[in-house]
C-alpha atoms as a PDB file:
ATOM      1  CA  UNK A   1      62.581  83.543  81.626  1.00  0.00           C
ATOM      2  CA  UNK A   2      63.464  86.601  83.890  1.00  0.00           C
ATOM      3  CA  UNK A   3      62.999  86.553  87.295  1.00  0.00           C
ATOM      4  CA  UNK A   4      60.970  89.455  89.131  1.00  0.00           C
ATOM      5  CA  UNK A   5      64.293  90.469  90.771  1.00  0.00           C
ATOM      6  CA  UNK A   6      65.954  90.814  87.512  1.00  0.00           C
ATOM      7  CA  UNK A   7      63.158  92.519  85.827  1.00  0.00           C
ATOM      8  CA  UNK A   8      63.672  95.209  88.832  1.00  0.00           C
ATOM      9  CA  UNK A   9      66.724  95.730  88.106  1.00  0.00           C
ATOM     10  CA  UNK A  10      66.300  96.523  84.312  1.00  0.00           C
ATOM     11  CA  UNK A  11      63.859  98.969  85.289  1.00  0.00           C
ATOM     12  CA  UNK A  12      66.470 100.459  87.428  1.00  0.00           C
ATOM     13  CA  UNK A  13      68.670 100.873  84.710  1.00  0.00           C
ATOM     14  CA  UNK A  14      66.013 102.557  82.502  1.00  0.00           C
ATOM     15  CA  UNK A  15      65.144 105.091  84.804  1.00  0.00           C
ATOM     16  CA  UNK A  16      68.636 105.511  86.003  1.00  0.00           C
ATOM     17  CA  UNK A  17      69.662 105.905  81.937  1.00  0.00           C
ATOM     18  CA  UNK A  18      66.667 108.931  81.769  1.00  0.00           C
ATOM     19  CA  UNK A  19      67.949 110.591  84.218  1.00  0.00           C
ATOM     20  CA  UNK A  20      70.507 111.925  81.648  1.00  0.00           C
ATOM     21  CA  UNK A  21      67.757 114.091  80.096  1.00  0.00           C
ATOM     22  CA  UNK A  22      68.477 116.502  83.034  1.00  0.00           C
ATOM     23  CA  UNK A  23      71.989 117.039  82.047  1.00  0.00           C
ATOM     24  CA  UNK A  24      71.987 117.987  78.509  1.00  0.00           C
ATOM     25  CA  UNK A  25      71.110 117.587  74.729  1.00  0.00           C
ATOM     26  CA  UNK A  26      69.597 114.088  74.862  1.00  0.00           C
ATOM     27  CA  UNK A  27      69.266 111.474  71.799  1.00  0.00           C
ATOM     28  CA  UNK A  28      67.443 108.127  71.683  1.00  0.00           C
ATOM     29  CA  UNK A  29      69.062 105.231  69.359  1.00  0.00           C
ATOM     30  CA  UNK A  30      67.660 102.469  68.471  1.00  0.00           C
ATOM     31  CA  UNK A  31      67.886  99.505  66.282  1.00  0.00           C
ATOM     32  CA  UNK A  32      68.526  96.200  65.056  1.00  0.00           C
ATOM     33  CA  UNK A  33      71.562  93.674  63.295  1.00  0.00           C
ATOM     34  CA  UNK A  34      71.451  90.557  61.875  1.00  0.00           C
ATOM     35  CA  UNK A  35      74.511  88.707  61.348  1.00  0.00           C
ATOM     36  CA  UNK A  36      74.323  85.168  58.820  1.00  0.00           C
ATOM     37  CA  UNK A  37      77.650  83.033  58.360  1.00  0.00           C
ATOM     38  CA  UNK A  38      78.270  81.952  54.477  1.00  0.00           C
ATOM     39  CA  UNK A  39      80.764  80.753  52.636  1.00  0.00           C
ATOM     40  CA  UNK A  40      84.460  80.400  53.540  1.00  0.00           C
ATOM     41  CA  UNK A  41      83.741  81.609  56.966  1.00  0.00           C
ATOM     42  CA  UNK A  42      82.492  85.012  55.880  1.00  0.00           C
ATOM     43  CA  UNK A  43      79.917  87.027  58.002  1.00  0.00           C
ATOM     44  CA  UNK A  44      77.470  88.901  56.495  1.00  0.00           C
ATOM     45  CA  UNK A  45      75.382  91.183  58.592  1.00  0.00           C
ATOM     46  CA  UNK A  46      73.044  93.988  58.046  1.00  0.00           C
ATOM     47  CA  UNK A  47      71.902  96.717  60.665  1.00  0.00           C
ATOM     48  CA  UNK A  48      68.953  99.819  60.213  1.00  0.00           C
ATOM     49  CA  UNK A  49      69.255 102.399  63.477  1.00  0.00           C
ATOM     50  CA  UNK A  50      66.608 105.028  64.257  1.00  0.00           C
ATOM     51  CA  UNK A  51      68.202 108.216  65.879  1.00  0.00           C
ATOM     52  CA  UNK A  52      65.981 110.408  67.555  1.00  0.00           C
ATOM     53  CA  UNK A  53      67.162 114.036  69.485  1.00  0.00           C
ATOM     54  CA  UNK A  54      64.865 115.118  72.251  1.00  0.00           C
ATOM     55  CA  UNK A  55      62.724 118.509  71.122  1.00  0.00           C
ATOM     56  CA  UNK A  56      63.630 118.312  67.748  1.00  0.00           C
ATOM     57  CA  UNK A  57      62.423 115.029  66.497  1.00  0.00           C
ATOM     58  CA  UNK A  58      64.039 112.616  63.949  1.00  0.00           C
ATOM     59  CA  UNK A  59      67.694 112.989  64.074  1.00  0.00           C
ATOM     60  CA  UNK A  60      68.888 109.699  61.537  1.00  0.00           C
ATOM     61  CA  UNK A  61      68.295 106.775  59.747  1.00  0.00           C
ATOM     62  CA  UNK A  62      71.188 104.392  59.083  1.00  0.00           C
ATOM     63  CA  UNK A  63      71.193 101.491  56.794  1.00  0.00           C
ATOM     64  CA  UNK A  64      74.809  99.563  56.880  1.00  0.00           C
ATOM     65  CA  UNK A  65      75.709  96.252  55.372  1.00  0.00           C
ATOM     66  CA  UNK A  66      79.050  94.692  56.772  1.00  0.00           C
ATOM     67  CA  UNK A  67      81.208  91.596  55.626  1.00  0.00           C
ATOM     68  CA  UNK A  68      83.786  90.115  57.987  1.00  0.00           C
ATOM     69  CA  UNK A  69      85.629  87.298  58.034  1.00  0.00           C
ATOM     70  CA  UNK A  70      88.782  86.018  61.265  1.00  0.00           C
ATOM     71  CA  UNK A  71      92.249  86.481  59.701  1.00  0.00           C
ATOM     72  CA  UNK A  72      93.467  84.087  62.611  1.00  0.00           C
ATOM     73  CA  UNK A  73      92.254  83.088  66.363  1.00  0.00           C
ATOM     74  CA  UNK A  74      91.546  86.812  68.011  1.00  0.00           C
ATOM     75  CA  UNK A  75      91.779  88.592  64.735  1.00  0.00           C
ATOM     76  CA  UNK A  76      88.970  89.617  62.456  1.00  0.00           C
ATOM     77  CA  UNK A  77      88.923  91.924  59.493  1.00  0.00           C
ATOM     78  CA  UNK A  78      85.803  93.676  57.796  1.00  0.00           C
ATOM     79  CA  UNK A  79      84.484  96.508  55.506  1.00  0.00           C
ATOM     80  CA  UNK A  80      81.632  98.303  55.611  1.00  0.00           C
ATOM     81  CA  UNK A  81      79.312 100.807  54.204  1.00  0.00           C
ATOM     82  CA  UNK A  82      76.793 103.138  55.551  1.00  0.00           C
ATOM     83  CA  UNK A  83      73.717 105.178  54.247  1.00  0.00           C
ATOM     84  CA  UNK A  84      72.722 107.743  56.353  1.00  0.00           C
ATOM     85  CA  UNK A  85      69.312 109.362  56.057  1.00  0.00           C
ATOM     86  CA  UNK A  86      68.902 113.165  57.779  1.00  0.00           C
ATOM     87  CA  UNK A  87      67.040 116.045  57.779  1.00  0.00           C
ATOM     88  CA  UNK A  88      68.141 118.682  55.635  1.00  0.00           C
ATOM     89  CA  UNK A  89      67.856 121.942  57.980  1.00  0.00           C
ATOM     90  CA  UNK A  90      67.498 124.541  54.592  1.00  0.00           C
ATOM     91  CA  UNK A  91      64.459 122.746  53.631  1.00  0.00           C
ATOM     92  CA  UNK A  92      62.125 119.979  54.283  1.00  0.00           C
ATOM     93  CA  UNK A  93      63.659 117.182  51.866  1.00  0.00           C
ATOM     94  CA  UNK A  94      66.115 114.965  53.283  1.00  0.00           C
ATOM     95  CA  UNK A  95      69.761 114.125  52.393  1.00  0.00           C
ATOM     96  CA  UNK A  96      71.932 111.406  52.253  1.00  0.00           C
ATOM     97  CA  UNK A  97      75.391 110.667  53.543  1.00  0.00           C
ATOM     98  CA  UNK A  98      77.427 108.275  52.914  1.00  0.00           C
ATOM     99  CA  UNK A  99      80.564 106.344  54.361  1.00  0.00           C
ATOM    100  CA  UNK A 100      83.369 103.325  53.691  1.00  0.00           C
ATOM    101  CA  UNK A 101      84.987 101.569  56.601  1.00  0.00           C
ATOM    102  CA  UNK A 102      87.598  99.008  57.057  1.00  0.00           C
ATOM    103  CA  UNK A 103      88.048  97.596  60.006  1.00  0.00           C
ATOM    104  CA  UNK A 104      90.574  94.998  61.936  1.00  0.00           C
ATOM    105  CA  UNK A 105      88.946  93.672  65.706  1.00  0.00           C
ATOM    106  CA  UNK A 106      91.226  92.327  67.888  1.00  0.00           C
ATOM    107  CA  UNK A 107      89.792  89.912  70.466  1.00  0.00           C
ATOM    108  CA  UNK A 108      93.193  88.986  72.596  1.00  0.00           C
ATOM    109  CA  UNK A 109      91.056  87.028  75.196  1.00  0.00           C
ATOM    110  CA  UNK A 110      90.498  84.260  72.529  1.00  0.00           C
ATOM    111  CA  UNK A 111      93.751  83.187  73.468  1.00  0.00           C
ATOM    112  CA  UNK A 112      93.637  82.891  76.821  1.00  0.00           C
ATOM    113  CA  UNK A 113      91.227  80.549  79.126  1.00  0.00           C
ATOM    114  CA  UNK A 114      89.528  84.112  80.333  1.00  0.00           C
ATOM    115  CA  UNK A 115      87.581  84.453  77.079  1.00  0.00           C
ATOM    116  CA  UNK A 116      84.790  82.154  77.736  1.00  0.00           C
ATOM    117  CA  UNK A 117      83.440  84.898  80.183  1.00  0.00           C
ATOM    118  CA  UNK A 118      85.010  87.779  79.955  1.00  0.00           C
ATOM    119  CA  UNK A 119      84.901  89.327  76.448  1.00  0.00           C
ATOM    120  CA  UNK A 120      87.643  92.582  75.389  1.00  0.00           C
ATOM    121  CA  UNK A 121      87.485  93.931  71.949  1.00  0.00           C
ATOM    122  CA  UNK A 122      89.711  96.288  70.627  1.00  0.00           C
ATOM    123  CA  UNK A 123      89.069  97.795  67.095  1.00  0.00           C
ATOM    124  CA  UNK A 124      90.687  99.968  64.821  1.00  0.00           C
ATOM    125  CA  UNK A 125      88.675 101.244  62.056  1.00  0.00           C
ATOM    126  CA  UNK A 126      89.516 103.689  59.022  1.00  0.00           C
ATOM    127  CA  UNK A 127      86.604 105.535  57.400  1.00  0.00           C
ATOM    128  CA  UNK A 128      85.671 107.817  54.851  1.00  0.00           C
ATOM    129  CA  UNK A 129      82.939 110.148  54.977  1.00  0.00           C
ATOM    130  CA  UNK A 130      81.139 111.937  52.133  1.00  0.00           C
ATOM    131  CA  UNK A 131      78.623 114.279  52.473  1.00  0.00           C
ATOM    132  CA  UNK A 132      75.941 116.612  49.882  1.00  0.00           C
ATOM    133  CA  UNK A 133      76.196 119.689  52.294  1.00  0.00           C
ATOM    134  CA  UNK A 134      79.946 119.577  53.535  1.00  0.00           C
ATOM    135  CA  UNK A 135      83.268 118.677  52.934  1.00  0.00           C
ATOM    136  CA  UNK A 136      84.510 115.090  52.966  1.00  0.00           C
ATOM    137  CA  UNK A 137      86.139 113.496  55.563  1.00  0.00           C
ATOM    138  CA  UNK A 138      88.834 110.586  56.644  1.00  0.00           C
ATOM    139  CA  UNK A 139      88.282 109.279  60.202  1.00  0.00           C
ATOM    140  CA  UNK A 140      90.419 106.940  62.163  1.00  0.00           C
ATOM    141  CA  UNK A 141      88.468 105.072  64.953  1.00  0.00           C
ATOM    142  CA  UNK A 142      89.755 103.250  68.265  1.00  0.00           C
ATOM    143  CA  UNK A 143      87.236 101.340  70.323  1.00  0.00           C
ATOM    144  CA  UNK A 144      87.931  99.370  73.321  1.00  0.00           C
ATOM    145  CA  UNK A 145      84.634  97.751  74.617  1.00  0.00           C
ATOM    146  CA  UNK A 146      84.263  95.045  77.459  1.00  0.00           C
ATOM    147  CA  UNK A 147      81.620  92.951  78.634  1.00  0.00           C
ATOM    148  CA  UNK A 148      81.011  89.443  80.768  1.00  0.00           C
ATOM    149  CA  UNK A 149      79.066  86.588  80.519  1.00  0.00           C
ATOM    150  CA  UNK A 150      77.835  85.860  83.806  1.00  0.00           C
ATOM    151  CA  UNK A 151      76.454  82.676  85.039  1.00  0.00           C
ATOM    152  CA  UNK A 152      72.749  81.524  86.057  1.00  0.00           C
ATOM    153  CA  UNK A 153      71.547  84.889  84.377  1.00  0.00           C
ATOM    154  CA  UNK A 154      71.097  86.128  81.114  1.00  0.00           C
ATOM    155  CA  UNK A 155      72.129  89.806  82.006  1.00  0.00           C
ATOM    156  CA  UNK A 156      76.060  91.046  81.956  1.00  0.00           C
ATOM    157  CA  UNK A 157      77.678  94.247  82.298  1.00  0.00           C
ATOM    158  CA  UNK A 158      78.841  95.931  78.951  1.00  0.00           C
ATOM    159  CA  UNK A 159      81.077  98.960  78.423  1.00  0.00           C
ATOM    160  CA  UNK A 160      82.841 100.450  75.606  1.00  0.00           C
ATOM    161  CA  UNK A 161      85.089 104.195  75.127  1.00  0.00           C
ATOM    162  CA  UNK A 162      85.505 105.262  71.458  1.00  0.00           C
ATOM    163  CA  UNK A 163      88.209 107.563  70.633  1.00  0.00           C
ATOM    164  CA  UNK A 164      87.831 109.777  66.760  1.00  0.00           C
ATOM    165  CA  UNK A 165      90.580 110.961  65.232  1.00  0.00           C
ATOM    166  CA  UNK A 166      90.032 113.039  61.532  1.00  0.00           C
ATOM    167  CA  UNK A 167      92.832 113.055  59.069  1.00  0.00           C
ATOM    168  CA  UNK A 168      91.564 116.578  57.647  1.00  0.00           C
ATOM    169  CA  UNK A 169      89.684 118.381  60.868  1.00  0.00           C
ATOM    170  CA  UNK A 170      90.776 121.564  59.630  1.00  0.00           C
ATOM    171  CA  UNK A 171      92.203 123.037  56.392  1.00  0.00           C
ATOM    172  CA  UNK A 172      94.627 126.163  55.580  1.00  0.00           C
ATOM    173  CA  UNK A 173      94.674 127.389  52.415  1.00  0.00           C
ATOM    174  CA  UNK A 174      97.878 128.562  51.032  1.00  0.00           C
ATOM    175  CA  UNK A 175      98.831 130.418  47.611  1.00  0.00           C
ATOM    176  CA  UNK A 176      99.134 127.229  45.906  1.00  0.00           C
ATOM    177  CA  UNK A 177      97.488 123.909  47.413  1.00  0.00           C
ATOM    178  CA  UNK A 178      95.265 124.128  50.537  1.00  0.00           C
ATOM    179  CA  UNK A 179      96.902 121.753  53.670  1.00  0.00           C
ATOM    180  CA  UNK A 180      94.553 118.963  55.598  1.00  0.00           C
ATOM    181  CA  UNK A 181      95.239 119.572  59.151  1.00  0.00           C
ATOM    182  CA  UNK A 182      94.095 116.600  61.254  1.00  0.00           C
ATOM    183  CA  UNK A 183      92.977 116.863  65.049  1.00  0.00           C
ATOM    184  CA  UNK A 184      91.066 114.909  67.728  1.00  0.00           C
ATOM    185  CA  UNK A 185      87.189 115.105  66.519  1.00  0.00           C
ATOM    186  CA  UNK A 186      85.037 112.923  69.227  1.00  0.00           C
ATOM    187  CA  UNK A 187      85.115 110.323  72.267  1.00  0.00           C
ATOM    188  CA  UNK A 188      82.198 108.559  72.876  1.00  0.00           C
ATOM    189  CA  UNK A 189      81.776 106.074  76.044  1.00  0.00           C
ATOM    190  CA  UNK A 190      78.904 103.637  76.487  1.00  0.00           C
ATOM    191  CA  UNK A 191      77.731 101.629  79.364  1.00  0.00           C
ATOM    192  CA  UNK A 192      75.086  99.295  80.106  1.00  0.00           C
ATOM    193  CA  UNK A 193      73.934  95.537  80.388  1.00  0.00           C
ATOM    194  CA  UNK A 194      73.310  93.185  77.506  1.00  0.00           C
ATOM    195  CA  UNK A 195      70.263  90.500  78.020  1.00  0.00           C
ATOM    196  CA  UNK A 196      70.591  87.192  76.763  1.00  0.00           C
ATOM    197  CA  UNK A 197      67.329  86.861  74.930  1.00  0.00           C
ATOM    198  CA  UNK A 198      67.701  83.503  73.179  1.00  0.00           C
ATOM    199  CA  UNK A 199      70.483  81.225  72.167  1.00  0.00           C
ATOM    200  CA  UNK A 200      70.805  83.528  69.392  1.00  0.00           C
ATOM    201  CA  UNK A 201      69.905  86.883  70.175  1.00  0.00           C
ATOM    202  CA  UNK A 202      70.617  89.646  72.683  1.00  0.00           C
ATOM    203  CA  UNK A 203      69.059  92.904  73.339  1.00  0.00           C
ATOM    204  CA  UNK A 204      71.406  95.820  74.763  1.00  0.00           C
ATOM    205  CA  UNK A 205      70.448  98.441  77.104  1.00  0.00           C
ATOM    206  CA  UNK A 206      73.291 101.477  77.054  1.00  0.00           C
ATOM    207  CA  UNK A 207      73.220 104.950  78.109  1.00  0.00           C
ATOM    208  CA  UNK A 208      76.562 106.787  76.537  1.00  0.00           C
ATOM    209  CA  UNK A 209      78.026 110.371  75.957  1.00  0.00           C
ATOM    210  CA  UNK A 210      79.200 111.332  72.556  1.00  0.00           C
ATOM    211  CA  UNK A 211      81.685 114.408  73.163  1.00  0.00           C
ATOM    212  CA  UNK A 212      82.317 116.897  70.036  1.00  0.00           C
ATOM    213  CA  UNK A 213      86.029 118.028  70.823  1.00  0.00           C
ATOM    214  CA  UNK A 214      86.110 119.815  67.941  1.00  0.00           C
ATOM    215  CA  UNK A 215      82.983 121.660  68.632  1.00  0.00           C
ATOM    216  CA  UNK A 216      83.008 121.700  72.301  1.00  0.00           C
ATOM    217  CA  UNK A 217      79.653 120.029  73.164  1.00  0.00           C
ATOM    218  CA  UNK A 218      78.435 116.738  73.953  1.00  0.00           C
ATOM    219  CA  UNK A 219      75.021 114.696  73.952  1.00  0.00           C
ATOM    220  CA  UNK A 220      73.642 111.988  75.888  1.00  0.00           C
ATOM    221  CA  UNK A 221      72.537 109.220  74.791  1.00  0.00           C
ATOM    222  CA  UNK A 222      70.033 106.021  75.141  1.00  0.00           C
ATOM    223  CA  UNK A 223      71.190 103.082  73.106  1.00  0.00           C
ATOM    224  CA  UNK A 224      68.722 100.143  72.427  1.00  0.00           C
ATOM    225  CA  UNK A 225      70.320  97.470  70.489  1.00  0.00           C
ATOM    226  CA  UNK A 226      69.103  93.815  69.211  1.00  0.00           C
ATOM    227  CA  UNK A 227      71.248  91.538  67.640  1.00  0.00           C
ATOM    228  CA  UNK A 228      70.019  88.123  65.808  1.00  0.00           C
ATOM    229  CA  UNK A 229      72.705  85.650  64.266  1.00  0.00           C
ATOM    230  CA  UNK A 230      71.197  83.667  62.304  1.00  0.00           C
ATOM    231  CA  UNK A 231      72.136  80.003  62.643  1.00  0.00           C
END
């Protein structure tokens, strides 16, 4: 059970987090994973997230189903897929987008004695995008993200930076073939706490910035995330 003290604090950090509404275009995520172990060590996991942008309502739904499984101690490998649900501006139907991942986790703490505290993940992920009202696209994604488990409470720091790199940002069209030309496309950085909500599950409070290099302009975000793993 949380103490008084530590339900302070978590308030702090909520008001602290919507303070960011001040500074910018603001969107609210939120949403929720479960993750089941099968067969032959596999992970299966499924995850809906509500988006939500501040003064113009619904943003994005996204429905994603994920299968992982550890290659060896530290390393994990995984695909996904991803449905995403948004607004379609020309009219008031909605469209769908949709997107392939594969993705190796690296987890080089596992080998060390450090890792039963101090958790540091570093992904690589390889996506492809296709979408009704624009071009496809292929995405290369680097995440580092930290965190730490510490003792006699259930709440511990947690901070990731994500950097986007698209194969085919831009294109030039010549006489006879027309030329991807790739180019930085996004960072986004996230920081928060995660709470320890059972032996199972943990609820994540973030507040993050998602910078558009490509289009110069950036939103802030509010991330609520709970995560079940199913026993």
């Amino acid at each position: 059970m949380l103490h008084f003290s530590k339900m302070k604090f978590i308030l702090f950090v909520l008001i602290s987090m919507n303070n960011f509404i001040h500074l910018g275009q603001m969107q609210y995520w939120g949403g929720i994973g479960i993750t089941k172990k099968t067969f032959f060590d596999i992970k299966t996991s499924g995850n809906i997230e509500y988006r939500h942008e501040l003064g113009n309502g619904f943003d994005q739904l996204n429905l994603k189903p994920e299968i992982s499984r550890k290659i060896v101690k530290g390393l994990d490998g995984g695909i996904e897929y991803r449905l995403a649900i948004k607004p379609n501006n020309a009219n008031a139907n909605f469209i769908g987008q949709q997107r392939l991942g594969i993705e190796l986790s690296f987890s080089p703490l596992k080998w060390t004695e450090v890792s039963k505290r101090w958790g540091l993940g570093i992904d690589f992920k390889q996506q492809w995008n296709w979408r009704v009202t624009s071009r496809d696209l292929s995405i290369l994604r680097t995440k580092l993200s930290s965190s730490y488990d510490a003792k006699n409470t259930p709440i511990g720091p947690y901070f990731s930076t994500e950097w986007f790199y698209c194969w085919n940002q831009d294109l030039i069209y010549g006489v006879d073939e027309i030329t991807p030309v790739p180019g930085n496309r996004a960072w986004r950085t996230f920081a928060g706490v995660t709470i320890e909500t059972s032996k199972h599950s943990n609820l994540k409070l973030l507040a993050g910035v998602n910078r558009r290099i490509d289009k110069g302009s950036q939103q802030f975000i509010l991330n609520l995330a709970y995560s079940l793993s199913l026993p």
